[in-house]
N, C-alpha and C. Protein backbone atom coordinates (compact mmCIF):
# COMPACT_ATOMS: atom_id res chain seq x y z
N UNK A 1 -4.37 23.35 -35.00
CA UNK A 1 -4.52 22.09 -34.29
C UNK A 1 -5.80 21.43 -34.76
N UNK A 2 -5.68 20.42 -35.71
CA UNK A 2 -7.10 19.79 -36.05
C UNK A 2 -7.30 18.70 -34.98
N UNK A 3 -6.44 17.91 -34.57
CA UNK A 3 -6.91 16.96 -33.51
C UNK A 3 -6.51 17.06 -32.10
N UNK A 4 -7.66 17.86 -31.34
CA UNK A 4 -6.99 18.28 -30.25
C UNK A 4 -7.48 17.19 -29.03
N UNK A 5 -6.63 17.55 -28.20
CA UNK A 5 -7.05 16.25 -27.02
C UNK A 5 -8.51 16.66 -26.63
N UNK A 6 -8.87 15.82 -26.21
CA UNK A 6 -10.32 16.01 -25.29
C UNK A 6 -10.09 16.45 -24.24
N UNK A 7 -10.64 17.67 -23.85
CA UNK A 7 -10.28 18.33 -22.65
C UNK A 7 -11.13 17.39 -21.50
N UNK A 8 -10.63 17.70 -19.91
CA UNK A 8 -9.15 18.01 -19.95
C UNK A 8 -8.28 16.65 -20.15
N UNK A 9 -7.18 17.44 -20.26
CA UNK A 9 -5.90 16.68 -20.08
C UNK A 9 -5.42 15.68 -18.79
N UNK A 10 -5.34 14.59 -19.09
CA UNK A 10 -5.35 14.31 -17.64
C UNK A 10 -3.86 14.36 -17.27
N UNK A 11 -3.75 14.40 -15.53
CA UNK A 11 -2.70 14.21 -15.46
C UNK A 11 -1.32 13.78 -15.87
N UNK A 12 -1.32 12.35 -16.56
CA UNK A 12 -0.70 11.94 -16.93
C UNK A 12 -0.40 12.55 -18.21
N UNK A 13 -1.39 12.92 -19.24
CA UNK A 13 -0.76 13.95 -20.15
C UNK A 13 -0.35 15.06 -20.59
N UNK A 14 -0.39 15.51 -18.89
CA UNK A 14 0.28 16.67 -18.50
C UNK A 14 2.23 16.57 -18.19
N UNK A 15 2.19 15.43 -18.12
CA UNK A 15 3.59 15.33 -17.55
C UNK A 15 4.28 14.83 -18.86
N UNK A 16 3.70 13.89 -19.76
CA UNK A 16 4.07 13.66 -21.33
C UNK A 16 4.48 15.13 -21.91
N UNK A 17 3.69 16.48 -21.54
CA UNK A 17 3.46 17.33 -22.77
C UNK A 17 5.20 17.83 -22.06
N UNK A 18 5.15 18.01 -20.46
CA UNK A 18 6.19 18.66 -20.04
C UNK A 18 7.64 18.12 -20.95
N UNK A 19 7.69 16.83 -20.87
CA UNK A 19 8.66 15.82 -21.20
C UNK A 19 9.01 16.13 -22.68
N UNK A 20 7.94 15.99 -23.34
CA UNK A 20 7.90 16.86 -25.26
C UNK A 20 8.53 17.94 -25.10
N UNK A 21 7.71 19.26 -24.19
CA UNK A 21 8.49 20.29 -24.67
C UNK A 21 9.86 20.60 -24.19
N UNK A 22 10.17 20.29 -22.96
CA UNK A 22 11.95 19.94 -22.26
C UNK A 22 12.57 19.52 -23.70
N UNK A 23 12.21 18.50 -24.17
CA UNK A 23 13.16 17.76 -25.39
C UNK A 23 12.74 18.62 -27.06
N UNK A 24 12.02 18.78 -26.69
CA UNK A 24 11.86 20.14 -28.02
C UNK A 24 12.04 21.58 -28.37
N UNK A 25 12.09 22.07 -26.94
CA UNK A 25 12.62 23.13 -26.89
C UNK A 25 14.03 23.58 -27.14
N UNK A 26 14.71 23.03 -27.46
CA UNK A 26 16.10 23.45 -28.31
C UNK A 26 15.83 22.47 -30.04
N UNK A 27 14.92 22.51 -30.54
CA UNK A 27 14.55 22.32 -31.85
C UNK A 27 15.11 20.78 -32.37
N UNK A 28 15.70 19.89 -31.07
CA UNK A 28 16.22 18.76 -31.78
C UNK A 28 16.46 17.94 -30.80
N UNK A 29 15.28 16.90 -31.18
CA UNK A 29 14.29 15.82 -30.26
C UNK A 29 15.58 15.06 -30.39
N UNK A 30 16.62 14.27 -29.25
CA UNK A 30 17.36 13.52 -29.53
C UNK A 30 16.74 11.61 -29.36
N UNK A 31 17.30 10.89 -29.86
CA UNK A 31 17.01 9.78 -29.68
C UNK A 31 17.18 9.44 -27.78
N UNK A 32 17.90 9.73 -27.08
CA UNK A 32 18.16 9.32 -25.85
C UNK A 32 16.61 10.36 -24.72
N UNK A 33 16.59 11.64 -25.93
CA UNK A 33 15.30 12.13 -24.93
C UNK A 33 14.40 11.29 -25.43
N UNK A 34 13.86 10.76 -26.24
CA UNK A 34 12.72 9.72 -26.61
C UNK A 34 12.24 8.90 -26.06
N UNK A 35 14.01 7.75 -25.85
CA UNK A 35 13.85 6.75 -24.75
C UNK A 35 13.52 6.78 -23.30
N UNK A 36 14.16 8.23 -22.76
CA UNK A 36 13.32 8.32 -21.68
C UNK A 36 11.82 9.08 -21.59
N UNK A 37 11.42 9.47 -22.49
CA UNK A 37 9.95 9.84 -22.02
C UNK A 37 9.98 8.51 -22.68
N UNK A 38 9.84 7.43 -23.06
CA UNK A 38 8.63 6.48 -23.25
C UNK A 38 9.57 5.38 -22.08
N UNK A 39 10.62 5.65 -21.55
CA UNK A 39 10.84 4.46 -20.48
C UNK A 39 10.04 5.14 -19.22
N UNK A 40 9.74 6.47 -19.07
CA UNK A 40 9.14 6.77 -17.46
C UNK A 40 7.57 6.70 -17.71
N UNK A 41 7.13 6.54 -18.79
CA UNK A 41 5.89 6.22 -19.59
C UNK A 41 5.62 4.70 -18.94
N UNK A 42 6.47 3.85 -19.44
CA UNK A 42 6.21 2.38 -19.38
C UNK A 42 6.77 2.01 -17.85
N UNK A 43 7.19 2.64 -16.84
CA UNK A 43 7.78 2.13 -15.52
C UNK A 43 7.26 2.89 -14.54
N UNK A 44 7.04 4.06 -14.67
CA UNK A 44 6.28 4.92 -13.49
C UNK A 44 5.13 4.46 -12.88
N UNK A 45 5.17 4.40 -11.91
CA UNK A 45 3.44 4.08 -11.42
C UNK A 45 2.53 5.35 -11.73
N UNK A 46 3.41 6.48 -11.83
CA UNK A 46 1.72 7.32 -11.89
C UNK A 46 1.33 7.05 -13.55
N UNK A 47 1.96 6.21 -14.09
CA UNK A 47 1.74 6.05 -15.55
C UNK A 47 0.90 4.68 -15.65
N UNK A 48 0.55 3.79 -14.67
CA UNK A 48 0.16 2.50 -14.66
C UNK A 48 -1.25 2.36 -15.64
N UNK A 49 -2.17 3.39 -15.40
CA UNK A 49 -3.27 3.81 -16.52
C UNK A 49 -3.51 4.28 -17.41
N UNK A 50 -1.96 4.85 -17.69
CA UNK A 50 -2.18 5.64 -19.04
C UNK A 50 -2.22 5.14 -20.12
N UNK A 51 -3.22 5.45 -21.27
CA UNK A 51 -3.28 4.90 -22.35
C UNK A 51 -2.14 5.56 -23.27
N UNK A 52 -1.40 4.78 -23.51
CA UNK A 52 -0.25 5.13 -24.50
C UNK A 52 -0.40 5.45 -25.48
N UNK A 53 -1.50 5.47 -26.35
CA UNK A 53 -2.03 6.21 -27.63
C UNK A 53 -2.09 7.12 -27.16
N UNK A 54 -2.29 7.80 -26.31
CA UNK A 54 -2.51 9.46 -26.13
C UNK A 54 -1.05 10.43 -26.33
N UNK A 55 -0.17 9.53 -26.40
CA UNK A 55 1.17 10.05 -26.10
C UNK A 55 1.49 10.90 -27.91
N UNK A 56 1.27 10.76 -28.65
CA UNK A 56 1.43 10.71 -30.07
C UNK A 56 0.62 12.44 -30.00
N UNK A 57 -0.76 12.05 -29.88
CA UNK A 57 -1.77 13.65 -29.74
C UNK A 57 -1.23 14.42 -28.74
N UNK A 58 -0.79 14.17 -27.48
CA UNK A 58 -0.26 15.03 -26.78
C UNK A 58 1.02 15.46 -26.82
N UNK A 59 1.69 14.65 -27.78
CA UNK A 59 2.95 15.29 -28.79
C UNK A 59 2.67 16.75 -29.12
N UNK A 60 1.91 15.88 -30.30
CA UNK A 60 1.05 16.71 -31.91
C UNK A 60 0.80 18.00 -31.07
N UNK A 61 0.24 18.17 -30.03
CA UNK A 61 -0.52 19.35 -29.34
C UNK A 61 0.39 20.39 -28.93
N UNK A 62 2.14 19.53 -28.27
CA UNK A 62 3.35 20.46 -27.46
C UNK A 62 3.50 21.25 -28.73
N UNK A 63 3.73 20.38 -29.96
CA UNK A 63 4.51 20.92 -31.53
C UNK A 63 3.48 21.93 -32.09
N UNK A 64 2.57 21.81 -32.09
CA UNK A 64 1.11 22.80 -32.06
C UNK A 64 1.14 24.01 -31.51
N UNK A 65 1.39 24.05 -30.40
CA UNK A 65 1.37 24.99 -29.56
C UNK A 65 2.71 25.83 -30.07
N UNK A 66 3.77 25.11 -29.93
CA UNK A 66 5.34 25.51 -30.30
C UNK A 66 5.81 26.61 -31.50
N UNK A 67 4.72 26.41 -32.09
CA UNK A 67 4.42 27.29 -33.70
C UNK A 67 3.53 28.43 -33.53
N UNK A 68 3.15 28.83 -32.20
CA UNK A 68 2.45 29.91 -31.99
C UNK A 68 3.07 30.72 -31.10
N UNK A 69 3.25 32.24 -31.53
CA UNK A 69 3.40 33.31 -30.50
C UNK A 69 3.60 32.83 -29.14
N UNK A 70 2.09 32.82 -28.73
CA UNK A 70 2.39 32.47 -27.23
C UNK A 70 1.72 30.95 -27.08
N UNK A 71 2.49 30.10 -27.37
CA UNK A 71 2.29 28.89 -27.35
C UNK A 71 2.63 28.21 -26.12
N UNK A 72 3.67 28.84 -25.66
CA UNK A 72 4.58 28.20 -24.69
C UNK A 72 3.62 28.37 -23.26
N UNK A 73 2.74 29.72 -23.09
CA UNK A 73 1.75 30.05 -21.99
C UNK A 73 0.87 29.49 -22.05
N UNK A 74 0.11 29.35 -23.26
CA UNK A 74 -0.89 28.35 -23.85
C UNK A 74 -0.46 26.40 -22.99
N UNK A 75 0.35 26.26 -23.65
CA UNK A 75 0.79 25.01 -22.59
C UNK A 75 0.50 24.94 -21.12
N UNK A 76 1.67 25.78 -20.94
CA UNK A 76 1.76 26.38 -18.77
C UNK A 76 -0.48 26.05 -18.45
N UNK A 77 -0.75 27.12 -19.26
CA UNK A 77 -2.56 27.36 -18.98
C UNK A 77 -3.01 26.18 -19.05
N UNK A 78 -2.75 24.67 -19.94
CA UNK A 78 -3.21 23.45 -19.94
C UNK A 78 -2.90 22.78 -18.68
N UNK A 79 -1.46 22.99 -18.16
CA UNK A 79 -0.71 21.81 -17.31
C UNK A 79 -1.21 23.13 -16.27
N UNK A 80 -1.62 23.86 -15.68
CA UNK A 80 -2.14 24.26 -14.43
C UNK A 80 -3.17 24.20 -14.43
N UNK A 81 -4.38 24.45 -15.30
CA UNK A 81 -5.64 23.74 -15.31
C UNK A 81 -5.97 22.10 -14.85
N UNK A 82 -4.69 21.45 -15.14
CA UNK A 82 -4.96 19.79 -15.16
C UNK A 82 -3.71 18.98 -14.48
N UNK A 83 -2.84 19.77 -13.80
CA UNK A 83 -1.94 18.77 -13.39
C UNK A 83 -2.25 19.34 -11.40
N UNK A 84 -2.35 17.74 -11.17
CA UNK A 84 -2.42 18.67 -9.47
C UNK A 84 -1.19 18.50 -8.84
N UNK A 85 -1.41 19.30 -8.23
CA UNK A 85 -0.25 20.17 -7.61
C UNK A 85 0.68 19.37 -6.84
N UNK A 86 0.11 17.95 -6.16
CA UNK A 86 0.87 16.83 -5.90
C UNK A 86 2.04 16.38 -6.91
N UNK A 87 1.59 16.64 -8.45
CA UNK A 87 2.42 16.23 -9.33
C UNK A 87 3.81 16.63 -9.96
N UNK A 88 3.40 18.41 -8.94
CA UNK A 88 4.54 19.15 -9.81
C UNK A 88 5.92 19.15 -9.55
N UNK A 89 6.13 18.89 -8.44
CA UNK A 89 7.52 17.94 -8.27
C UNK A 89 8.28 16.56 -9.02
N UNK A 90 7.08 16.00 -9.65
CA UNK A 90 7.34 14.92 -10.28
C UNK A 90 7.38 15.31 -11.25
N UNK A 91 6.54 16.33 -12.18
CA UNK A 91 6.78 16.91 -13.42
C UNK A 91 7.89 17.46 -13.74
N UNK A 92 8.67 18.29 -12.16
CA UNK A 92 9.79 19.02 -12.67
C UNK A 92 10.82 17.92 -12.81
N UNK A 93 10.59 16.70 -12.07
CA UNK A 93 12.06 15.75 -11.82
C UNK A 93 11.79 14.93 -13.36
N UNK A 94 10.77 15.24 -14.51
CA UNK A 94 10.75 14.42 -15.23
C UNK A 94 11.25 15.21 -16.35
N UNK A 95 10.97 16.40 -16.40
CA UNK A 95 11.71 17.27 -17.44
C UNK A 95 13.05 17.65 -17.17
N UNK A 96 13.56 17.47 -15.72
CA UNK A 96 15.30 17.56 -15.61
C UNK A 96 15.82 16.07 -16.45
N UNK A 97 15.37 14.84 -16.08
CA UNK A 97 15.74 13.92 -16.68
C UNK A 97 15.71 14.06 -18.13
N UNK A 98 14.73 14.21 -18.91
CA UNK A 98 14.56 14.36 -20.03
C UNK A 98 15.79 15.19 -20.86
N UNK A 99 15.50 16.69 -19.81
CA UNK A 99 17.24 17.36 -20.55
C UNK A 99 17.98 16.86 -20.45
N UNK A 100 18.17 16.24 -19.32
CA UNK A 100 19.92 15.40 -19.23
C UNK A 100 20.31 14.19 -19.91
N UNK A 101 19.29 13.87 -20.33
CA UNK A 101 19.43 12.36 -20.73
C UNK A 101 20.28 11.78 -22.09
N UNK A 102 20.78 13.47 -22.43
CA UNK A 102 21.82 13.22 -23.98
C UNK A 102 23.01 14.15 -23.29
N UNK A 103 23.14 13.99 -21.96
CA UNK A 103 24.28 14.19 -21.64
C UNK A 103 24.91 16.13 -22.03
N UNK A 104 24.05 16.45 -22.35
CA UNK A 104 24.30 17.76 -22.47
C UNK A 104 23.25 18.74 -22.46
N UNK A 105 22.96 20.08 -21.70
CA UNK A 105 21.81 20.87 -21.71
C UNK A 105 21.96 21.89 -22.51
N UNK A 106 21.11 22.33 -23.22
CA UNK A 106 20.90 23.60 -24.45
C UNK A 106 20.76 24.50 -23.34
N UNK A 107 20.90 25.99 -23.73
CA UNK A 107 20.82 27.08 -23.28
C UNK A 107 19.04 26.99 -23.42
N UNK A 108 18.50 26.64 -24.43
CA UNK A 108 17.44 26.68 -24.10
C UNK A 108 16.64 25.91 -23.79
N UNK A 109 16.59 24.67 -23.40
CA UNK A 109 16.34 23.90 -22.01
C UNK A 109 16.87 23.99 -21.14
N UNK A 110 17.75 25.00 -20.49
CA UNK A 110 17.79 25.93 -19.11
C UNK A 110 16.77 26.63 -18.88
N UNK A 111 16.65 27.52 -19.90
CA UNK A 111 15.66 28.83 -19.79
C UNK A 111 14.16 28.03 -19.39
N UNK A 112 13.86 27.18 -20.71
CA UNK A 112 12.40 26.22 -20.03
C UNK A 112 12.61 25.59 -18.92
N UNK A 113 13.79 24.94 -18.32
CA UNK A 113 13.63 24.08 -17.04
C UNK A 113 13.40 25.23 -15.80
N UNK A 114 13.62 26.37 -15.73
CA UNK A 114 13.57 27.72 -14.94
C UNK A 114 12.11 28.08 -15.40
N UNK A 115 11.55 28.19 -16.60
CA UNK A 115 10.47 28.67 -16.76
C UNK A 115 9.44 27.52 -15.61
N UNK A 116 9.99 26.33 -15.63
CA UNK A 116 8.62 25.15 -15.22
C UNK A 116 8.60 25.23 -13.73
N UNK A 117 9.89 25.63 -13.58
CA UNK A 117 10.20 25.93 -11.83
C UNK A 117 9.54 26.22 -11.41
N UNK A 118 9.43 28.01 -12.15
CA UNK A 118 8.61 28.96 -11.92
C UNK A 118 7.14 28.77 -11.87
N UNK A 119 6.41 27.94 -13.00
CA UNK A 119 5.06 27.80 -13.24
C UNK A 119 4.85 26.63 -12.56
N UNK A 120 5.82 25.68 -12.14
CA UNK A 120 4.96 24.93 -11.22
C UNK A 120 5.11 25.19 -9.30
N UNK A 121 5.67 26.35 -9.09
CA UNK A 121 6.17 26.48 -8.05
C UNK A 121 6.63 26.09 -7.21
N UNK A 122 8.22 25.31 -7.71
CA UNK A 122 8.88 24.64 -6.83
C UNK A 122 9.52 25.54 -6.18
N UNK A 123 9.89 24.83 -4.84
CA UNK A 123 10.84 25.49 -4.10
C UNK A 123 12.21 25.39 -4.74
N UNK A 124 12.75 26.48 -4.15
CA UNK A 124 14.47 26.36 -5.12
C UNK A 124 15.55 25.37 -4.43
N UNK A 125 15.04 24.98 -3.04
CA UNK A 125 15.89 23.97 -2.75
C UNK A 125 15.13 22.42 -3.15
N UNK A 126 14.28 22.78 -3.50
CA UNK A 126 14.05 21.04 -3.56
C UNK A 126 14.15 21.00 -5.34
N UNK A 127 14.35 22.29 -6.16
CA UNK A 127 14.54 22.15 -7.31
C UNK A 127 16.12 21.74 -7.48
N UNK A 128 16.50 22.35 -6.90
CA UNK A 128 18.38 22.20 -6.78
C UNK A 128 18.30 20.55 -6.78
N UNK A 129 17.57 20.08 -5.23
CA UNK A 129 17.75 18.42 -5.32
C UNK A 129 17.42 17.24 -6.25
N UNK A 130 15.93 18.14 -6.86
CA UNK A 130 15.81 16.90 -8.52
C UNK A 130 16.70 16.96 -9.41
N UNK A 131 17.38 18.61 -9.32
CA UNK A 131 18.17 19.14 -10.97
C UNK A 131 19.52 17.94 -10.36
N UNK A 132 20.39 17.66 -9.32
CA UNK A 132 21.03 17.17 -8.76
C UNK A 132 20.93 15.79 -8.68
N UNK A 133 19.80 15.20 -8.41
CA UNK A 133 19.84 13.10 -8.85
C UNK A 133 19.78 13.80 -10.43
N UNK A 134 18.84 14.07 -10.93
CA UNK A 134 18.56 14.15 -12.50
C UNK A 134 20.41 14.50 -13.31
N UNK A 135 21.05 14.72 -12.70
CA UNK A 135 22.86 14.85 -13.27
C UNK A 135 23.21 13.97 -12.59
N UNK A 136 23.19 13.46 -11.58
CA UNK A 136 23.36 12.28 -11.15
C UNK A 136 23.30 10.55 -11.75
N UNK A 137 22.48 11.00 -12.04
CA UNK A 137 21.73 9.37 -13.13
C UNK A 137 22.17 9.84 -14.33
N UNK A 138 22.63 10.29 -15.16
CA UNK A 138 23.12 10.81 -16.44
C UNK A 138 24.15 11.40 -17.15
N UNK A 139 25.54 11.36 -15.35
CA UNK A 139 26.56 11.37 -15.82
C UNK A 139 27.43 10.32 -16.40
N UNK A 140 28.16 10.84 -17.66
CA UNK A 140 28.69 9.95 -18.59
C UNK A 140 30.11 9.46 -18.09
């Protein structure tokens, strides 16, 4: 990693990195996951300050990480250091969208959408209810 973010990460590019790795974690970024991380980018209010150049490095950083052993914990250790805990409901409802948003889920954006569950400690019923609008808004 030669250009790494300036620690920390703020919130908001905590929920970008989630959104990267949901759509990268089955090795093939689709055009429809794109459009929605940069449409909840440009419409979200918790996004109203974010500088949108950061979105590119906090790419560079998911794909960074992605190429290492334990890259994937390395991440989790960024977004619990820097995302508060108010957010992690919104983080998980942004990486269900993200998988769904090409209309079909990889086996392995299951396994990560269960891993984020886990690391951001949602409850399993209120995970059921994001995973549920998030197929909701994205059935074809």
């Amino acid at each position: 990693m030669n250009e790494q973010i300036p620690h920390p990460m703020t919130p908001q590019d905590c929920l970008v990195a989630i959104m990267v790795a949901i759509s990268a974690s089955d090795e093939n970024i689709r055009t429809a996951e794109l459009v929605k991380i940069q449409a909840a980018v440009n419409m979200l209010p918790v996004f109203a300050d974010y500088d949108i150049d950061r979105m590119e490095r906090v790419s560079q950083t998911v794909f960074d990480l992605f190429e290492q052993e334990e890259g994937l914990d390395a991440l989790f250790g960024l977004i619990r250091d820097n995302l508060p805990e108010r957010l992690n409901e919104t983080a998980y409802a942004l990486a269900c969208d993200v998988a769904a948003a090409d209309g079909k889920l990889a086996e392995t954006e299951l396994r990560l959408l269960e891993e984020i569950r886990y690391e951001l400690n949602i409850d399993r019923l209120h995970a059921a209810a994001i995973e549920r609008g998030a197929r909701a808004r994205h059935v074809v």
